[in-house]
N, C-alpha and C. Protein backbone atom coordinates (compact mmCIF):
# COMPACT_ATOMS: atom_id res chain seq x y z
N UNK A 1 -1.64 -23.70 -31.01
CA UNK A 1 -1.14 -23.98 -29.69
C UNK A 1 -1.29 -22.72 -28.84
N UNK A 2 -1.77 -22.92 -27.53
CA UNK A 2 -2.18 -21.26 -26.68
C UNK A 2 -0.44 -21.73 -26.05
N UNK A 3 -0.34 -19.63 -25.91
CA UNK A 3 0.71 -20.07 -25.11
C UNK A 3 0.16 -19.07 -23.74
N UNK A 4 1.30 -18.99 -22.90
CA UNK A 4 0.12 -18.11 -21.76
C UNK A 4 1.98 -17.11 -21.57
N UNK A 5 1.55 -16.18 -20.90
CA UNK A 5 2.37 -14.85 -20.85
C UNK A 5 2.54 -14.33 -19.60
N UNK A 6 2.94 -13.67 -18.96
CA UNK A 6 3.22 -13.14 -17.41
C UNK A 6 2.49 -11.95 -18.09
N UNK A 7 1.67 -11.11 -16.88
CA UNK A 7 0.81 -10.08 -16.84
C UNK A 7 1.50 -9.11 -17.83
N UNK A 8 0.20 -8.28 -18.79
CA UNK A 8 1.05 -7.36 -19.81
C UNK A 8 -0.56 -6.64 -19.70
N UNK A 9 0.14 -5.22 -20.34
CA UNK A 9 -1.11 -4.61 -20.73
C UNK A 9 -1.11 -3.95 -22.03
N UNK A 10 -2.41 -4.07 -22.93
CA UNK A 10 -2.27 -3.38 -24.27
C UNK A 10 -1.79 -2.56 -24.22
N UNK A 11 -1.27 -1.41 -25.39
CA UNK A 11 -0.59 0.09 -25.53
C UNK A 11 -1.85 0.87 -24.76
N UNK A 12 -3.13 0.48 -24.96
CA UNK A 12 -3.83 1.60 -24.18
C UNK A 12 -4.10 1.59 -22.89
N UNK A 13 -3.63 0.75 -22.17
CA UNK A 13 -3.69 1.25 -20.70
C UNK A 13 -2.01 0.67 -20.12
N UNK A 14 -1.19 0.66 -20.97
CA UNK A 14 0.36 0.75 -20.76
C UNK A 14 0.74 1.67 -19.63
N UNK A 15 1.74 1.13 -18.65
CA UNK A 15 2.22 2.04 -18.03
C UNK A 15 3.67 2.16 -18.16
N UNK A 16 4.72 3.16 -18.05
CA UNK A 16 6.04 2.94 -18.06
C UNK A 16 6.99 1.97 -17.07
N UNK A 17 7.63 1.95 -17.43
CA UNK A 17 8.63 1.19 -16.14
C UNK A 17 7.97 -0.49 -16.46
N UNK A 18 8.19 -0.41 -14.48
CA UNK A 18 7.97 -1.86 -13.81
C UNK A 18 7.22 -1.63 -13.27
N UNK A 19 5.75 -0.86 -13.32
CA UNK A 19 4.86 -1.00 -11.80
C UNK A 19 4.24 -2.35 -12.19
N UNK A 20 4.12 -2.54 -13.64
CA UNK A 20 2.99 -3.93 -13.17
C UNK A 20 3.87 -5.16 -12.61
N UNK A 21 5.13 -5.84 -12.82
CA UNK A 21 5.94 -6.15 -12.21
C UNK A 21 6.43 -5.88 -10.57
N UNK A 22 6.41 -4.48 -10.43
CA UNK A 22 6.10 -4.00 -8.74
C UNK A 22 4.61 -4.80 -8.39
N UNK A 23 3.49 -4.38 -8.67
CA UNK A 23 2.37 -4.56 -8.57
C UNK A 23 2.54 -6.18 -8.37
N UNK A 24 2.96 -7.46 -9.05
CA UNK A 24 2.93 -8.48 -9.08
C UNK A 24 3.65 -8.95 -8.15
N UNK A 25 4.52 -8.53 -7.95
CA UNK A 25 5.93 -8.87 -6.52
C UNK A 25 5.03 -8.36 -5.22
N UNK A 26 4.21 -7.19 -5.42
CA UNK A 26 3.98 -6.70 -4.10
C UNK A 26 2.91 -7.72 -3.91
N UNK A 27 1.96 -7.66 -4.88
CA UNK A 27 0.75 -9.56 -4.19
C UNK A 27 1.44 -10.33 -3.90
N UNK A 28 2.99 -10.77 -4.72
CA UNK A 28 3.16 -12.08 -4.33
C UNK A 28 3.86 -12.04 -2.08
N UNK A 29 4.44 -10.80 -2.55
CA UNK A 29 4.82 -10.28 -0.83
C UNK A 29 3.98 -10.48 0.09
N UNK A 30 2.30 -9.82 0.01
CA UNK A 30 1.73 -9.81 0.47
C UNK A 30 1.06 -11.59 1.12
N UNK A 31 1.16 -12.24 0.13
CA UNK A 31 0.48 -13.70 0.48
C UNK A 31 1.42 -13.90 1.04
N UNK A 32 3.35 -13.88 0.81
CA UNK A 32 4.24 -14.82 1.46
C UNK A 32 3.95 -14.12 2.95
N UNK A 33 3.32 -13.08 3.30
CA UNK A 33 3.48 -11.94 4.70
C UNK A 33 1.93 -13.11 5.26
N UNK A 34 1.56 -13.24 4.55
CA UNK A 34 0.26 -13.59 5.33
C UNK A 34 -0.12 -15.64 5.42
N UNK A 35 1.08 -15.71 4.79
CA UNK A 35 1.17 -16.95 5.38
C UNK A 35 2.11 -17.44 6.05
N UNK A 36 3.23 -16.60 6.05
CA UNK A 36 4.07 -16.48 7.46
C UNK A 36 3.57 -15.88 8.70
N UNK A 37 2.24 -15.31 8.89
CA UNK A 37 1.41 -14.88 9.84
C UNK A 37 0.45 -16.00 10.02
N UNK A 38 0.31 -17.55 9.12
CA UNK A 38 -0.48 -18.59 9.26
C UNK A 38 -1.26 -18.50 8.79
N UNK A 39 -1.41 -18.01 7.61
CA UNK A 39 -2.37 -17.98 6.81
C UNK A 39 -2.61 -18.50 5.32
N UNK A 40 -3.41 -19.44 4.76
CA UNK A 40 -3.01 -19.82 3.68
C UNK A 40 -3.40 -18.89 2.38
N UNK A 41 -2.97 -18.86 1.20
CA UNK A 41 -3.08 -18.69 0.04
C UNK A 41 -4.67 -18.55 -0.01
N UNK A 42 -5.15 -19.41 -0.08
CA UNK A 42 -6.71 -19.52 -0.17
C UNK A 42 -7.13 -18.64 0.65
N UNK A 43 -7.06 -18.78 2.37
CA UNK A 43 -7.81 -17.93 3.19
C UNK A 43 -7.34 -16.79 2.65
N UNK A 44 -6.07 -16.31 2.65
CA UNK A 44 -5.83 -14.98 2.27
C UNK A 44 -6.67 -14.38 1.50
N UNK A 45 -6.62 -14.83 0.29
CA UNK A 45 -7.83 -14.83 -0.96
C UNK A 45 -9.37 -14.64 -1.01
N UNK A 46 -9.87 -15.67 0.30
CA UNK A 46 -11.52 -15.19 0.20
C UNK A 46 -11.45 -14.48 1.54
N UNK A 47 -10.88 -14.35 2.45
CA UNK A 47 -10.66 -13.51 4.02
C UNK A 47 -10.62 -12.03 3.45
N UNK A 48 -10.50 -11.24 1.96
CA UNK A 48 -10.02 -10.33 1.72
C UNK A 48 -8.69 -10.11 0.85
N UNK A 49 -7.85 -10.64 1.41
CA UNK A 49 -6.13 -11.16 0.77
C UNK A 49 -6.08 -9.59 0.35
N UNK A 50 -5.21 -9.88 -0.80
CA UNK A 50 -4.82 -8.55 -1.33
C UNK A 50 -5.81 -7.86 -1.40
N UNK A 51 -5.21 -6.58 -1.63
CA UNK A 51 -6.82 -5.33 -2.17
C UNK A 51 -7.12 -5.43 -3.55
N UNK A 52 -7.69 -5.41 -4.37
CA UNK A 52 -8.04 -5.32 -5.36
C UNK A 52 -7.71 -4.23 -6.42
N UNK A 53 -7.54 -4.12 -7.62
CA UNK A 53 -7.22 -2.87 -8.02
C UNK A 53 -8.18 -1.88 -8.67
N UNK A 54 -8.21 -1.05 -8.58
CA UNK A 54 -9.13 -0.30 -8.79
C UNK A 54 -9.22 0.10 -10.17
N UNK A 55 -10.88 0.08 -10.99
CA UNK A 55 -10.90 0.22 -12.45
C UNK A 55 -10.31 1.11 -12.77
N UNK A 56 -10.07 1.62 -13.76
CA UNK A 56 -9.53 2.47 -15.00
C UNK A 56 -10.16 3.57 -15.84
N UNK A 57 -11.39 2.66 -16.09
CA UNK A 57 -11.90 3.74 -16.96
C UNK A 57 -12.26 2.80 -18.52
N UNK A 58 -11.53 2.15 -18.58
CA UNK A 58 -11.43 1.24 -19.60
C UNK A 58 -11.18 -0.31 -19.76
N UNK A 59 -11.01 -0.78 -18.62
CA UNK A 59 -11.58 -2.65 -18.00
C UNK A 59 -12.25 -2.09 -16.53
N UNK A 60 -13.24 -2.92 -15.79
CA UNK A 60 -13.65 -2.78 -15.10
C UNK A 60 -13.88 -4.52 -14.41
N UNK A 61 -14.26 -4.60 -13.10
CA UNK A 61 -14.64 -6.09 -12.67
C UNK A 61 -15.91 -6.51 -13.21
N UNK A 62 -16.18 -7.68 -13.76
CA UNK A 62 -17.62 -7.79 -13.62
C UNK A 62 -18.36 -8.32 -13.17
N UNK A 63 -18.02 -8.37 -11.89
CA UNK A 63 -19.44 -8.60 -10.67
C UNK A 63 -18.82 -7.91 -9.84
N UNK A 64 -19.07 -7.15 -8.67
CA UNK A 64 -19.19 -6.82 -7.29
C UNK A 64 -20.29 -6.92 -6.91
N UNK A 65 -19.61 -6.88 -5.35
CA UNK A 65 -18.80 -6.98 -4.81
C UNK A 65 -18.22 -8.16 -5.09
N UNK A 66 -16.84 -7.97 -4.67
CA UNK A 66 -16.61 -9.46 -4.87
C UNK A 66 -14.99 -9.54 -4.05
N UNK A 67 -14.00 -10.52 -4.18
CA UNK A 67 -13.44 -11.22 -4.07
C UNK A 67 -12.85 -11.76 -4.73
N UNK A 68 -11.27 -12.15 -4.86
CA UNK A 68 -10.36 -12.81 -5.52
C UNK A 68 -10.34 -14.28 -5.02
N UNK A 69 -10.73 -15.14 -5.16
CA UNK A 69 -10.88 -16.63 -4.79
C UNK A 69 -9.81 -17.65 -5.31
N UNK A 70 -9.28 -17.06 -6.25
CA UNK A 70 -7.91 -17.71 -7.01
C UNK A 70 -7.25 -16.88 -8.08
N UNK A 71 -6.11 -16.48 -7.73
CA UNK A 71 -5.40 -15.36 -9.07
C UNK A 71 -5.25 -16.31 -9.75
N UNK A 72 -4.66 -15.45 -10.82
CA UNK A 72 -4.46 -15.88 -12.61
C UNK A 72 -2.79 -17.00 -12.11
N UNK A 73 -2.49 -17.74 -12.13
CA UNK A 73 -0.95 -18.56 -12.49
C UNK A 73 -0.86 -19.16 -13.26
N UNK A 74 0.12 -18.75 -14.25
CA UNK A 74 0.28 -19.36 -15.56
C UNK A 74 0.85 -20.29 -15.43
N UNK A 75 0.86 -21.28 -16.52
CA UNK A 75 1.16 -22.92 -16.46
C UNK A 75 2.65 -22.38 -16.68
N UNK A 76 4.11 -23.37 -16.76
CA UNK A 76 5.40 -23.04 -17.14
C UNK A 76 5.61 -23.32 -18.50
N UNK A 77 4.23 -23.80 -19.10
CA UNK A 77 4.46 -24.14 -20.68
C UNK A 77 3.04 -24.89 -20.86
N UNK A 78 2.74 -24.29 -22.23
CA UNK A 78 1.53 -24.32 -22.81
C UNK A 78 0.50 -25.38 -22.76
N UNK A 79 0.70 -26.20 -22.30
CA UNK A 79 0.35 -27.62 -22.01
C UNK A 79 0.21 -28.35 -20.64
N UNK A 80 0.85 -27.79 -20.13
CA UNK A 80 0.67 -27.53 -18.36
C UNK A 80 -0.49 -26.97 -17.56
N UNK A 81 -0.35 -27.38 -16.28
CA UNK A 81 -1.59 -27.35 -15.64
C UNK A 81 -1.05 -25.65 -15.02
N UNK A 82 -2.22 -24.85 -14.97
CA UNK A 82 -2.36 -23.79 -14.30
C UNK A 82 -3.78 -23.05 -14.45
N UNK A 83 -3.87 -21.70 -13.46
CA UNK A 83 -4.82 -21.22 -13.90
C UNK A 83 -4.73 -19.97 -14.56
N UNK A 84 -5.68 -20.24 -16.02
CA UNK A 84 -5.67 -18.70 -16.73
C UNK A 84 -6.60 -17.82 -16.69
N UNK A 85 -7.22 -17.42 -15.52
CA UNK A 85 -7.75 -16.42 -15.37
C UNK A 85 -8.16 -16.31 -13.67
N UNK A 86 -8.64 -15.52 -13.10
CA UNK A 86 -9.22 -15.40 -12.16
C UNK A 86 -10.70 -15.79 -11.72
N UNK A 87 -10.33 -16.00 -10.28
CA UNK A 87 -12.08 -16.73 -9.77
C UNK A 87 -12.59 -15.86 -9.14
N UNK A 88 -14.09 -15.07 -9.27
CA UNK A 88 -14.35 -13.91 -8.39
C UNK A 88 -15.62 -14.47 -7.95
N UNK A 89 -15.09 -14.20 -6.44
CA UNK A 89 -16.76 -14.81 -5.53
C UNK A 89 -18.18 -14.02 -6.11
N UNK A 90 -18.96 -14.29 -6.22
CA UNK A 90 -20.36 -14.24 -6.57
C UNK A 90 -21.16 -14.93 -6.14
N UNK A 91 -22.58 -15.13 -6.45
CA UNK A 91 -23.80 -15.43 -6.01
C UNK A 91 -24.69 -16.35 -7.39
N UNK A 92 -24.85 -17.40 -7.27
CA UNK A 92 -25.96 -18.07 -8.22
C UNK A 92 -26.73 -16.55 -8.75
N UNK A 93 -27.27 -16.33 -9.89
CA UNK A 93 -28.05 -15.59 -10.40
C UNK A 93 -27.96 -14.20 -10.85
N UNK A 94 -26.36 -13.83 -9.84
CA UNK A 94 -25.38 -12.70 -10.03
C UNK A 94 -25.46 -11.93 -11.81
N UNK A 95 -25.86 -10.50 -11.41
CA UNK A 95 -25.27 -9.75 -12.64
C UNK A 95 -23.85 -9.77 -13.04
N UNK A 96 -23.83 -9.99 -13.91
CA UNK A 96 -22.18 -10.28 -14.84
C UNK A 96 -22.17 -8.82 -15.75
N UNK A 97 -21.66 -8.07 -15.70
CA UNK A 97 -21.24 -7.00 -16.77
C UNK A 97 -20.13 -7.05 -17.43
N UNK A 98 -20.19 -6.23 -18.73
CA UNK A 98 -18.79 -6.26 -19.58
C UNK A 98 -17.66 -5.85 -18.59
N UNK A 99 -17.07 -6.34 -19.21
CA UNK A 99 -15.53 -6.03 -18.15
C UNK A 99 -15.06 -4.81 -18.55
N UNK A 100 -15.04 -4.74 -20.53
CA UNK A 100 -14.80 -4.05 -21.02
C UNK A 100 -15.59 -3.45 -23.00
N UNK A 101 -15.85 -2.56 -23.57
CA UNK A 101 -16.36 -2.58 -24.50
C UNK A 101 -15.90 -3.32 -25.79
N UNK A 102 -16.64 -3.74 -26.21
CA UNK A 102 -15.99 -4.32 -27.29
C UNK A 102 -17.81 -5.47 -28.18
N UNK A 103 -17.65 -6.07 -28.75
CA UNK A 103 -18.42 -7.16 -29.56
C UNK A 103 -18.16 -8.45 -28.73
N UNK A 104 -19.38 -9.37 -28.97
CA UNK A 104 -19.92 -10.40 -28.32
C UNK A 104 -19.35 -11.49 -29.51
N UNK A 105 -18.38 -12.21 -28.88
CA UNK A 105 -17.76 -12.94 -29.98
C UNK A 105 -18.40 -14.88 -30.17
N UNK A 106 -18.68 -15.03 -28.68
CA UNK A 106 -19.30 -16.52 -28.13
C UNK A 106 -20.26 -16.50 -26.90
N UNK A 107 -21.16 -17.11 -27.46
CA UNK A 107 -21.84 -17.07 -26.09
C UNK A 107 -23.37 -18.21 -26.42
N UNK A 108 -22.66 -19.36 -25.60
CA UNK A 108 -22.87 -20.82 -25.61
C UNK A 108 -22.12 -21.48 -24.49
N UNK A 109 -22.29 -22.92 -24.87
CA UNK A 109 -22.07 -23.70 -24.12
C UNK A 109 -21.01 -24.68 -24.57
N UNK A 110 -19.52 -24.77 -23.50
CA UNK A 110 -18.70 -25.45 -23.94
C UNK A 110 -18.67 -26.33 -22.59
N UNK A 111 -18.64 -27.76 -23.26
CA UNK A 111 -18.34 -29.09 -22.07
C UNK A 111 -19.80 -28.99 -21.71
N UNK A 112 -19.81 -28.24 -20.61
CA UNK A 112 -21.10 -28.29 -19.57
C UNK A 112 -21.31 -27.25 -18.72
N UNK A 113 -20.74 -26.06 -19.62
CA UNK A 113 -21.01 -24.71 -19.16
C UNK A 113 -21.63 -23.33 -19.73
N UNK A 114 -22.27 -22.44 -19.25
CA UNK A 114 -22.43 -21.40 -20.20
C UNK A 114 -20.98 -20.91 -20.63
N UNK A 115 -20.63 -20.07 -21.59
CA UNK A 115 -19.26 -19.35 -21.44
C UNK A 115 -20.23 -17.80 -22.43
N UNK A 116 -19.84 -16.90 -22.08
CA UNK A 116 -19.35 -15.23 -22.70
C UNK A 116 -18.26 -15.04 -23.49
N UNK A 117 -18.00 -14.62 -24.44
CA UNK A 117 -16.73 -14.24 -24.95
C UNK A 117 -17.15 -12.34 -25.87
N UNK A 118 -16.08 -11.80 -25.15
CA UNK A 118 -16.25 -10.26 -26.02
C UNK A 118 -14.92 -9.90 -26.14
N UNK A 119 -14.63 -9.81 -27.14
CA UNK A 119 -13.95 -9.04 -27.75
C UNK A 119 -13.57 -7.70 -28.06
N UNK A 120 -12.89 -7.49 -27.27
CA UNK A 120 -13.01 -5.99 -26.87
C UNK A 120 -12.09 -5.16 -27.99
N UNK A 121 -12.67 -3.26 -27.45
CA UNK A 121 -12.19 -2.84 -28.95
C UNK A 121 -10.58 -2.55 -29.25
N UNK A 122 -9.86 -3.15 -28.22
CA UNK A 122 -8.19 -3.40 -28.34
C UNK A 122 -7.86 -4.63 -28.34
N UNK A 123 -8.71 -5.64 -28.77
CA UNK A 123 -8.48 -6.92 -29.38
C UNK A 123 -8.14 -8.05 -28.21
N UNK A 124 -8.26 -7.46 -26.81
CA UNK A 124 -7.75 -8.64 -26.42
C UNK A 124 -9.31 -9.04 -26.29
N UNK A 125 -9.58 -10.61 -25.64
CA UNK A 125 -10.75 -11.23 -25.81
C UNK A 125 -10.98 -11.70 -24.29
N UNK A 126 -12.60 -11.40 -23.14
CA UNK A 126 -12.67 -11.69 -22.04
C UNK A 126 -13.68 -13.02 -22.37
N UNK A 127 -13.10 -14.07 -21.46
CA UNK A 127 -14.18 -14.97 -21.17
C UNK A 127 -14.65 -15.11 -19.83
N UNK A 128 -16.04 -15.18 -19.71
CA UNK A 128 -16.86 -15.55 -18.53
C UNK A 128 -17.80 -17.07 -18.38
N UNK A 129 -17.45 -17.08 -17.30
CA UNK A 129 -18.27 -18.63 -17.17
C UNK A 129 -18.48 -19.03 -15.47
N UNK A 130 -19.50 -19.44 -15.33
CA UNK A 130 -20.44 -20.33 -15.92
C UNK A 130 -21.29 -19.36 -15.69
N UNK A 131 -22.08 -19.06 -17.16
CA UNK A 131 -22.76 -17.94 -17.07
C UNK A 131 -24.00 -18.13 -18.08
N UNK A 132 -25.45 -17.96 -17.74
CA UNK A 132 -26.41 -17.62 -18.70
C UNK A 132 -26.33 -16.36 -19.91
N UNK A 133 -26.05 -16.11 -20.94
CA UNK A 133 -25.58 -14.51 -22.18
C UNK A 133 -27.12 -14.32 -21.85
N UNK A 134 -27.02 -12.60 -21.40
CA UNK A 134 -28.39 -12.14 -21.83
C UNK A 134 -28.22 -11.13 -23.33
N UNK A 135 -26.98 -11.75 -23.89
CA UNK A 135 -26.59 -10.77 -25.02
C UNK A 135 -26.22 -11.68 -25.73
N UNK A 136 -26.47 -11.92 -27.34
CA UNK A 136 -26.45 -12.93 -28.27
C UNK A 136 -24.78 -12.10 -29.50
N UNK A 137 -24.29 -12.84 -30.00
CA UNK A 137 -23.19 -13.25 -30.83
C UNK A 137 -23.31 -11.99 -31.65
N UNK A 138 -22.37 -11.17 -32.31
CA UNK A 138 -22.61 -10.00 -33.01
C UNK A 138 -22.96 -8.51 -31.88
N UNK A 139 -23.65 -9.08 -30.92
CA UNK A 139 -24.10 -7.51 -30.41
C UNK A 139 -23.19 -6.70 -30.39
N UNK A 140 -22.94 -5.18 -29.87
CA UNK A 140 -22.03 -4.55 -29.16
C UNK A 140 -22.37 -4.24 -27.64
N UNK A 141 -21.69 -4.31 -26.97
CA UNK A 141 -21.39 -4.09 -25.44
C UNK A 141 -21.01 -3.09 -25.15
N UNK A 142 -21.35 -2.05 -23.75
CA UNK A 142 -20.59 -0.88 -23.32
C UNK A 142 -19.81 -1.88 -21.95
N UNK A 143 -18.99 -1.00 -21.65
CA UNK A 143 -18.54 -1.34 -20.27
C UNK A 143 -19.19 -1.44 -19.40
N UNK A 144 -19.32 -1.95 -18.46
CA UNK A 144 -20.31 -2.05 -17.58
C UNK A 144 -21.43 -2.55 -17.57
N UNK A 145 -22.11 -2.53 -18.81
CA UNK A 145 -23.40 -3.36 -19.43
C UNK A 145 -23.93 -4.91 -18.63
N UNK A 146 -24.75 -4.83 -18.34
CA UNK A 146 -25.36 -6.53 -17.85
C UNK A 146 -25.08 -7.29 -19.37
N UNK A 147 -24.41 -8.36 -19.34
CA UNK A 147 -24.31 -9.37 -20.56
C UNK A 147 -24.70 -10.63 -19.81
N UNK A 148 -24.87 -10.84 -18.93
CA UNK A 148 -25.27 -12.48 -18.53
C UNK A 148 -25.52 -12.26 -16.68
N UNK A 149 -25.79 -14.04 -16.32
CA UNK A 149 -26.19 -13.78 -15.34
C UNK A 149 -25.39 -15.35 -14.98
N UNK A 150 -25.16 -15.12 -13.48
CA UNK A 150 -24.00 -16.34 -13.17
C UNK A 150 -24.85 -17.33 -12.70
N UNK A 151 -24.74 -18.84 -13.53
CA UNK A 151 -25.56 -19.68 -13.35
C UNK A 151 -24.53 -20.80 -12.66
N UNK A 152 -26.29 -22.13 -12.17
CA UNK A 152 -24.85 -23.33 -11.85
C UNK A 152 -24.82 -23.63 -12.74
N UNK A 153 -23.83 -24.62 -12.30
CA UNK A 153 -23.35 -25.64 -13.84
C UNK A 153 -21.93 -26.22 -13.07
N UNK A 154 -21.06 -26.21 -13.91
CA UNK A 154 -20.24 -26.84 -13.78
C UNK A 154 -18.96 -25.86 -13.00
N UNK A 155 -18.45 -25.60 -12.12
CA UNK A 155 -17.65 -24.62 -11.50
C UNK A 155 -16.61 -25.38 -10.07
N UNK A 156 -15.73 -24.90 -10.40
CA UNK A 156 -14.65 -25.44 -9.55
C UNK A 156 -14.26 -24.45 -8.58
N UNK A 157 -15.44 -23.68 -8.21
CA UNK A 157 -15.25 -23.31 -6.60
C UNK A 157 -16.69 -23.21 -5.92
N UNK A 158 -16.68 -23.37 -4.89
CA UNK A 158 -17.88 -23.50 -4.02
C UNK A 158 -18.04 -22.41 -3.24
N UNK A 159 -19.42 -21.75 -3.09
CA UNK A 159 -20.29 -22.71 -3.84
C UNK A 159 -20.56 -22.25 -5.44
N UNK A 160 -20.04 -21.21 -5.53
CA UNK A 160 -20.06 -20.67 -7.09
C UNK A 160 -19.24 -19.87 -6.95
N UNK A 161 -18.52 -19.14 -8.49
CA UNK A 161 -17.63 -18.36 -8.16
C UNK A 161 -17.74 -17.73 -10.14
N UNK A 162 -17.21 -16.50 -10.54
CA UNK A 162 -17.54 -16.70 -11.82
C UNK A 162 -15.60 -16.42 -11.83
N UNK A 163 -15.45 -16.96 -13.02
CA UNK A 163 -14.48 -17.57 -13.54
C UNK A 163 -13.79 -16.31 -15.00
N UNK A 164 -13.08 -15.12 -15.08
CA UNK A 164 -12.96 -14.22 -15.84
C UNK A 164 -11.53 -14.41 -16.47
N UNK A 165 -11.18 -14.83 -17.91
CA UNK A 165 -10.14 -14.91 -18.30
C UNK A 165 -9.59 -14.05 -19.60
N UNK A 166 -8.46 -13.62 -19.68
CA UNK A 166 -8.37 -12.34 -20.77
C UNK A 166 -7.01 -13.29 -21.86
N UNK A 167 -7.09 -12.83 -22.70
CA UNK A 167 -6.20 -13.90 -23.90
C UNK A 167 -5.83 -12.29 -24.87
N UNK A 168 -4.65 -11.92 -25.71
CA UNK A 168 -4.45 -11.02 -26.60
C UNK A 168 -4.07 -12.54 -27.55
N UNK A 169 -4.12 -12.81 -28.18
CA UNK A 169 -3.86 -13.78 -29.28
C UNK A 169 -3.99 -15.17 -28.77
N UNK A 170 -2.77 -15.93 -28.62
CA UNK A 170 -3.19 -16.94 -27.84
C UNK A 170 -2.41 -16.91 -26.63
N UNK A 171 -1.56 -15.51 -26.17
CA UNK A 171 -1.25 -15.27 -24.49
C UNK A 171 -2.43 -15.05 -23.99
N UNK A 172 -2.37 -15.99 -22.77
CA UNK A 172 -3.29 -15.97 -21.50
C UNK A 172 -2.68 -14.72 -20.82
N UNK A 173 -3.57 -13.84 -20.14
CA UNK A 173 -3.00 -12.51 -19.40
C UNK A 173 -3.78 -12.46 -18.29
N UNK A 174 -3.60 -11.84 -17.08
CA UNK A 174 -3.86 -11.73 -15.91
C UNK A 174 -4.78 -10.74 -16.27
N UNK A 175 -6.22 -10.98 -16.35
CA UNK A 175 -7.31 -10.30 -15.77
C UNK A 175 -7.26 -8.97 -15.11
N UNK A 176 -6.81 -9.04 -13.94
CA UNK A 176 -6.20 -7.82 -12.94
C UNK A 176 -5.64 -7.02 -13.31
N UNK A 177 -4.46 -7.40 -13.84
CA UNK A 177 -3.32 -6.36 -14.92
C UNK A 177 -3.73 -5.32 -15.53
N UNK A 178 -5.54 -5.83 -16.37
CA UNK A 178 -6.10 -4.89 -16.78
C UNK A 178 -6.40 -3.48 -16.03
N UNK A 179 -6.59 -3.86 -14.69
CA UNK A 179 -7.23 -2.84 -14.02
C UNK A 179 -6.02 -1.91 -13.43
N UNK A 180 -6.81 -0.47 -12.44
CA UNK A 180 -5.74 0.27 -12.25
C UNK A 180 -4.61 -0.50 -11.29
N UNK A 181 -4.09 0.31 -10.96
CA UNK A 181 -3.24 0.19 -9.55
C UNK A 181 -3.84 -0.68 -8.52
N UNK A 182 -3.09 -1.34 -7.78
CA UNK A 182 -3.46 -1.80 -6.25
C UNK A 182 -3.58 -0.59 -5.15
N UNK A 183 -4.59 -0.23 -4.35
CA UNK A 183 -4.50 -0.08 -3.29
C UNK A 183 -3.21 -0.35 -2.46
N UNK A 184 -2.80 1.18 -1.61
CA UNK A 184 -1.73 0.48 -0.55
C UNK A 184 -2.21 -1.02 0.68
N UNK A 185 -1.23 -1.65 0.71
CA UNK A 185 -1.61 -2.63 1.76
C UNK A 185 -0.90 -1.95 2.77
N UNK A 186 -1.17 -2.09 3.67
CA UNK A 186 -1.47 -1.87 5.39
C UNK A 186 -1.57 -3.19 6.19
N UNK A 187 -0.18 -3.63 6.50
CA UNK A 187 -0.18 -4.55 7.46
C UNK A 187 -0.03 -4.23 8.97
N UNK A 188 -1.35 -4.95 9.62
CA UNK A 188 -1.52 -4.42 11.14
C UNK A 188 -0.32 -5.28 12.07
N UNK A 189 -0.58 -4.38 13.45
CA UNK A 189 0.66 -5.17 14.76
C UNK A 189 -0.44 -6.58 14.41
């Protein structure tokens, strides 16, 4: 049974306290600010919306430029509808890179899609989709590395979008979480 988890980060890119909790309150601030300015969730999202957070050193995005098109929201229970991972705008034919290093765990076709799966070397596991692998099952991956290329197929945003989801066992985890800090937001008169 998957269960899914509110944003966490392995011991190796752990931070003390509550920033990722700050960090999560301050997006959610930011959308309630910008749709009390008339703006929806969505526009917020491909208009720019929040800032993005900036890599680490050790997860990275894998495509830019890009865009948040739909954050990670976890279902309220394992069986429930939500989304577990993030949608990042892209381009038909788009370079896809590792997010993060680790081994090539899947990389095929599930339903009616390409999917990626790597396994990275702190165990949690990234999936990408809908994606052509230019890297086959067993390889090893660096960060940053080209592993596939974003194909059509089957995708639930228009007109494509690639689809990045992170799992440590069977918790679903916020993608983002991985990465550094947010950027300050700067709301104009």
């Amino acid at each position: 049974m998957d269960t899914v988890a509110r944003p966490s980060r392995p011991p190796s890119v752990e931070r003390p306290g509550t920033r990722t909790r700050a960090r999560n309150l301050g997006t959610g601030l930011v959308l309630v600010l910008l749709v009390a300015l008339g703006h929806s969730p969505t526009q917020a999202a491909q208009g720019g919306g929040p800032p993005l957070p900036e890599p680490t050193g050790v997860y990275t995005l894998p495509v830019t430029p890009t865009t948040v098109l739909e954050l990670f929201d976890p279902p309220p229970a394992p069986w429930a509808p939500g989304h577990r991972g993030v949608d990042l705008s892209t381009t038909l034919g788009a370079e896809v890179r590792a997010p993060g290093s680790g081994t090539v765990t899947f990389a095929g076709t599930v339903v009616n899609r390409g999917v990626l799966t790597i396994t990275h070397d702190d165990g949690l596991r990234s999936s990408l989709e809908p994606v052509t692998a230019a890297v086959s099952v067993g390889d090893r991956v660096a960060l940053g590395q080209v592993v596939a290329h974003v194909t059509p197929g089957h995708s639930h945003c228009e007109p494509t979008c690639l689809h990045w989801g992170v799992r440590e066992g069977d918790l679903y985890l916020d993608p983002l979480s991985l990465l550094g800090p947010v950027p300050p937001v700067v709301l104009l008169p």
